[in-house]
N, C-alpha and C. Protein backbone atom coordinates (compact mmCIF):
# COMPACT_ATOMS: atom_id res chain seq x y z
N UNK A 1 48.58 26.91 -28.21
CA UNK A 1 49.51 26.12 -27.44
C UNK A 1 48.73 25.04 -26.72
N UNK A 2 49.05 23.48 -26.73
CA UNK A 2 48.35 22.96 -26.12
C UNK A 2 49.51 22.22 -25.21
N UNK A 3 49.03 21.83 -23.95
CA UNK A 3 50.11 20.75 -23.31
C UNK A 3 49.34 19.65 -22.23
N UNK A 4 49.68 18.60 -22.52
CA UNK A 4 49.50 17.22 -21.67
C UNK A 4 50.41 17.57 -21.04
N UNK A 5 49.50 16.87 -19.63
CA UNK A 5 50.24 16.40 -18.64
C UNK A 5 49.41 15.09 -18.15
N UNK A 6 50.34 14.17 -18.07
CA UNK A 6 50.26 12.54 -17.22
C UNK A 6 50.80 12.32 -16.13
N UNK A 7 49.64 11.74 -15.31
CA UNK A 7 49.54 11.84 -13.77
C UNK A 7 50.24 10.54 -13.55
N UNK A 8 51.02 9.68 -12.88
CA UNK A 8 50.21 8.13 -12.90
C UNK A 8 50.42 7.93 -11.29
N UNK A 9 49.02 7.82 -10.69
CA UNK A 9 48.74 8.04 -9.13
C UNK A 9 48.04 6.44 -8.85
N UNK A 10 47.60 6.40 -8.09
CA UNK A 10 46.37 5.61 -7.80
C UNK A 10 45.21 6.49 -6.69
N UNK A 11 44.25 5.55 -7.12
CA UNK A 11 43.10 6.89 -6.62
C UNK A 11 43.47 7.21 -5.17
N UNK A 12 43.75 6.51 -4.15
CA UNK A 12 44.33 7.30 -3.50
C UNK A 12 45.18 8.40 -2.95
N UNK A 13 46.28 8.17 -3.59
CA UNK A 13 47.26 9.26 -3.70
C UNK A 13 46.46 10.57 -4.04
N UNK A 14 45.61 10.34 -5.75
CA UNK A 14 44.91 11.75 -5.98
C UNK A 14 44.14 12.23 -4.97
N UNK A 15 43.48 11.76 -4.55
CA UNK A 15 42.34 12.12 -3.58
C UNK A 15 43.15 12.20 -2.42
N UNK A 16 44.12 11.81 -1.57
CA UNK A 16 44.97 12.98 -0.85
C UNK A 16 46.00 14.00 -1.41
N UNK A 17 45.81 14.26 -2.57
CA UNK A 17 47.05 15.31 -3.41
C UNK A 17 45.54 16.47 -3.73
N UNK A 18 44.58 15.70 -3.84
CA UNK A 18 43.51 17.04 -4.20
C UNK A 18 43.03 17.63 -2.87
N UNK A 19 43.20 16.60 -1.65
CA UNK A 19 42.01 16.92 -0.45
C UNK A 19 40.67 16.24 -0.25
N UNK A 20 40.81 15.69 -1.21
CA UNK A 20 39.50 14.96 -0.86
C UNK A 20 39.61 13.72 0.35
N UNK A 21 37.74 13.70 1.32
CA UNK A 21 38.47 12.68 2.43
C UNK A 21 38.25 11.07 1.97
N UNK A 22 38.61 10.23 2.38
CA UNK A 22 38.56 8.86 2.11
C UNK A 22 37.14 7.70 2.73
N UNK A 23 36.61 7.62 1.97
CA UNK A 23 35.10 7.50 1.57
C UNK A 23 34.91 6.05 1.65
N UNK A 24 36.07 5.27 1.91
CA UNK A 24 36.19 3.93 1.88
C UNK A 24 35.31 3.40 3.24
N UNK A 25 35.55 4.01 4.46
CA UNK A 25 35.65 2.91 5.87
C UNK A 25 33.56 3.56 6.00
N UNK A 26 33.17 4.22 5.17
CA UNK A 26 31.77 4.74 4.68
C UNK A 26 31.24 3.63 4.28
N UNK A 27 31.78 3.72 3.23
CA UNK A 27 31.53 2.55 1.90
C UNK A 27 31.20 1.19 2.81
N UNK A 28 32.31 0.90 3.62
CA UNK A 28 32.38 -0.55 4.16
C UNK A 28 31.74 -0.73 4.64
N UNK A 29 31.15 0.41 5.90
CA UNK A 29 30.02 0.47 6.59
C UNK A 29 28.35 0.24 6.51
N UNK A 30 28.65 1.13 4.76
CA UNK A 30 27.04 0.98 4.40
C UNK A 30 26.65 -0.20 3.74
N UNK A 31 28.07 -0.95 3.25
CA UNK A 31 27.57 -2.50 2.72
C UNK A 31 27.36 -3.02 3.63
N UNK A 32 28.33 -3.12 4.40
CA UNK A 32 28.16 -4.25 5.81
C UNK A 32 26.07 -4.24 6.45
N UNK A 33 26.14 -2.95 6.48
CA UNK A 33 24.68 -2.42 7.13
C UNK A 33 23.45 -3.23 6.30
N UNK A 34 23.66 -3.13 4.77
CA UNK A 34 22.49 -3.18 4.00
C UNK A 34 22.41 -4.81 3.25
N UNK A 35 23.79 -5.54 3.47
CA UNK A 35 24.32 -7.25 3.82
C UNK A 35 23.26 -7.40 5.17
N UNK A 36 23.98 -6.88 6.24
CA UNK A 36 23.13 -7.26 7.37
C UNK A 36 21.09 -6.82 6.94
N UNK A 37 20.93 -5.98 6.33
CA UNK A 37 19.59 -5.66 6.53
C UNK A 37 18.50 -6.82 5.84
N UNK A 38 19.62 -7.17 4.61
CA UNK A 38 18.94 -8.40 3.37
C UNK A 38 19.07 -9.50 4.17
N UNK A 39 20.14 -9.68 4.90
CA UNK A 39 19.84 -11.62 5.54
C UNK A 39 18.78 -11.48 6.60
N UNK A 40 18.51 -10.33 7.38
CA UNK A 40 17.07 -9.94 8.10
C UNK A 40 15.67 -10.33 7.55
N UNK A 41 15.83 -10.13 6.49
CA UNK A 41 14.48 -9.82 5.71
C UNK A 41 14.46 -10.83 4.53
N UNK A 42 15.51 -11.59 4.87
CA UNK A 42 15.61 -12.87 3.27
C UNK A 42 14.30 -13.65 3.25
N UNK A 43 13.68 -13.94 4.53
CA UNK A 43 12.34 -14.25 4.19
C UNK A 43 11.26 -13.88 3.54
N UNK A 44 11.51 -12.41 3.64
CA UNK A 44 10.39 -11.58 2.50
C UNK A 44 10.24 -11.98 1.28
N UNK A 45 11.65 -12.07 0.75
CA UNK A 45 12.01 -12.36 -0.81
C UNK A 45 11.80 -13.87 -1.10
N UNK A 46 11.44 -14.74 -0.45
CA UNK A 46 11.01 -15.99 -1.09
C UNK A 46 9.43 -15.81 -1.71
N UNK A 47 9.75 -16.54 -2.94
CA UNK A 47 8.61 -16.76 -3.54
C UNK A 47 7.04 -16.79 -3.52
N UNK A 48 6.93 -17.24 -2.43
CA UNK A 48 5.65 -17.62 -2.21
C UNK A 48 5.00 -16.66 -0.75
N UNK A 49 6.22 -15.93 -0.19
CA UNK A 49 5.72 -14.57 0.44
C UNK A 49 5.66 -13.62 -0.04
N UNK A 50 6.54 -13.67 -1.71
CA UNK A 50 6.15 -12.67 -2.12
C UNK A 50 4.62 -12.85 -2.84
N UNK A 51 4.23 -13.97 -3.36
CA UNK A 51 2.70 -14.03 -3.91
C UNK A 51 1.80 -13.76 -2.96
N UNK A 52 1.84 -13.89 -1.30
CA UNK A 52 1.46 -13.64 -0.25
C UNK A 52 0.79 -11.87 -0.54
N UNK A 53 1.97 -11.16 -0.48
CA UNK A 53 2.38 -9.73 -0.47
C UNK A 53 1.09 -9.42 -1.56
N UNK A 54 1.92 -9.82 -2.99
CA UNK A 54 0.98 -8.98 -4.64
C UNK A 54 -0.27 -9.15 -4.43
N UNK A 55 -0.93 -11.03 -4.39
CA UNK A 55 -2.02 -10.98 -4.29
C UNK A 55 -2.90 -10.19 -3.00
N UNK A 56 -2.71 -9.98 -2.31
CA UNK A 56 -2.92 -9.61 -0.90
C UNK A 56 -3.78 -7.83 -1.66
N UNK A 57 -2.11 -7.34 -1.96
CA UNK A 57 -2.46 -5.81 -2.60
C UNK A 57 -3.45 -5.84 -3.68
N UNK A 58 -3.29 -6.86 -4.41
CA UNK A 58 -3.67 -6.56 -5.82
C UNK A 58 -5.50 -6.96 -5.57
N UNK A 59 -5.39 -8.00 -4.65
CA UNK A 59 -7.09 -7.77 -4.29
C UNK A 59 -7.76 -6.50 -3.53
N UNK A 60 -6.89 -5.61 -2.94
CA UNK A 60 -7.13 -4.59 -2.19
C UNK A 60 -7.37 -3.30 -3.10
N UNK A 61 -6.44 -3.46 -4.23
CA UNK A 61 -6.43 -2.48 -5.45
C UNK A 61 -7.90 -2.90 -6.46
N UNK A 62 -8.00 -4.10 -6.71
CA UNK A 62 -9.29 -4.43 -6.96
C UNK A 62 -10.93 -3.23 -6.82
N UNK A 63 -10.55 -4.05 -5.44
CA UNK A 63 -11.63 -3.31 -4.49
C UNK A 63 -11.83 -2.05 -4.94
N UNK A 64 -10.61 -1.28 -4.33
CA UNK A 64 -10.73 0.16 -4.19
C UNK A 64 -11.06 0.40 -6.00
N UNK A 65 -10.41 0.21 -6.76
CA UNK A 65 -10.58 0.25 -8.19
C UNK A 65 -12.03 0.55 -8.40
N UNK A 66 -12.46 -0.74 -8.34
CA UNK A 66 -14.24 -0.98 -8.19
C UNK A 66 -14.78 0.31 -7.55
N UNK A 67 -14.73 0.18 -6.14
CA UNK A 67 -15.32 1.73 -5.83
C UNK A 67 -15.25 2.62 -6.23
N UNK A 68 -14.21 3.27 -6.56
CA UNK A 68 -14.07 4.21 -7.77
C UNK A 68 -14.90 4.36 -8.52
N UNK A 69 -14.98 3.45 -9.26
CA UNK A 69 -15.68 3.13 -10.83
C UNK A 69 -17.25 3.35 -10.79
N UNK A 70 -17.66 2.83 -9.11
CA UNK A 70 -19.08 2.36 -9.03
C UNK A 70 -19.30 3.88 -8.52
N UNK A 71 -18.36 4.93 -7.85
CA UNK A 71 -19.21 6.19 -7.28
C UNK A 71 -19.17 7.20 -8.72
N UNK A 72 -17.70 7.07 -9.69
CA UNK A 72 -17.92 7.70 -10.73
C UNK A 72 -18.90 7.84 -11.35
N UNK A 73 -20.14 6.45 -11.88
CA UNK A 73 -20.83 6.12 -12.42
C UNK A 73 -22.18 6.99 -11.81
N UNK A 74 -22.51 6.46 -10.83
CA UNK A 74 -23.70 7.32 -10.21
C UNK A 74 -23.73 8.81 -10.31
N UNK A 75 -24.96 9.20 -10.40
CA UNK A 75 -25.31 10.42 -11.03
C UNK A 75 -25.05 11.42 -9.95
C-alpha cells in the first residue's frame, strides 16, 4: 500500500505546525553583525595591505624554514 500526501504550506506555517522556533530575527542579527564586522576591517582587504600581510609572513616562514633546515643538517 503506498499513499501521498501533499502539503502546500510555506515554510513558515510548517515550522509552526511542526514546532520548530523561528530562526529568522537570528539570521538578521548575525548578518547585520558580520556586514558591520567587514565595513570595520574593509581596510584589511585592500590590495596592497594585503601584500603588506603575505610578504611580511612569508619572509618570517622563510626564516624559520631555513632554521629548520640548517639545525636538521648539523650532526
Amino acid at each position: 500500500m503506498k499513499v501521498n500526501v501533499e502539503i502546500d504550506c510555506t515554510p513558515e506555517e510548517a515550522r509552526a505546525f511542526l514546532g520548530l522556533p523561528d530562526v529568522a530575527p537570528l539570521n538578521d542579527h548575525l548578518v547585520a553583525e558580520m556586514k558591520r564586522r567587514m565595513d570595520e576591517n574593509i581596510t584589511a582587504m585592500q590590495p596592497d595591505e594585503l601584500m603588506k600581510t603575505w610578504t611580511s609572513f612569508g619572509l618570517q616562514a622563510q626564516d624559520q624554514f631555513r632554521k629548520l633546515m640548517g639545525a636538521a643538517v648539523k650532526p
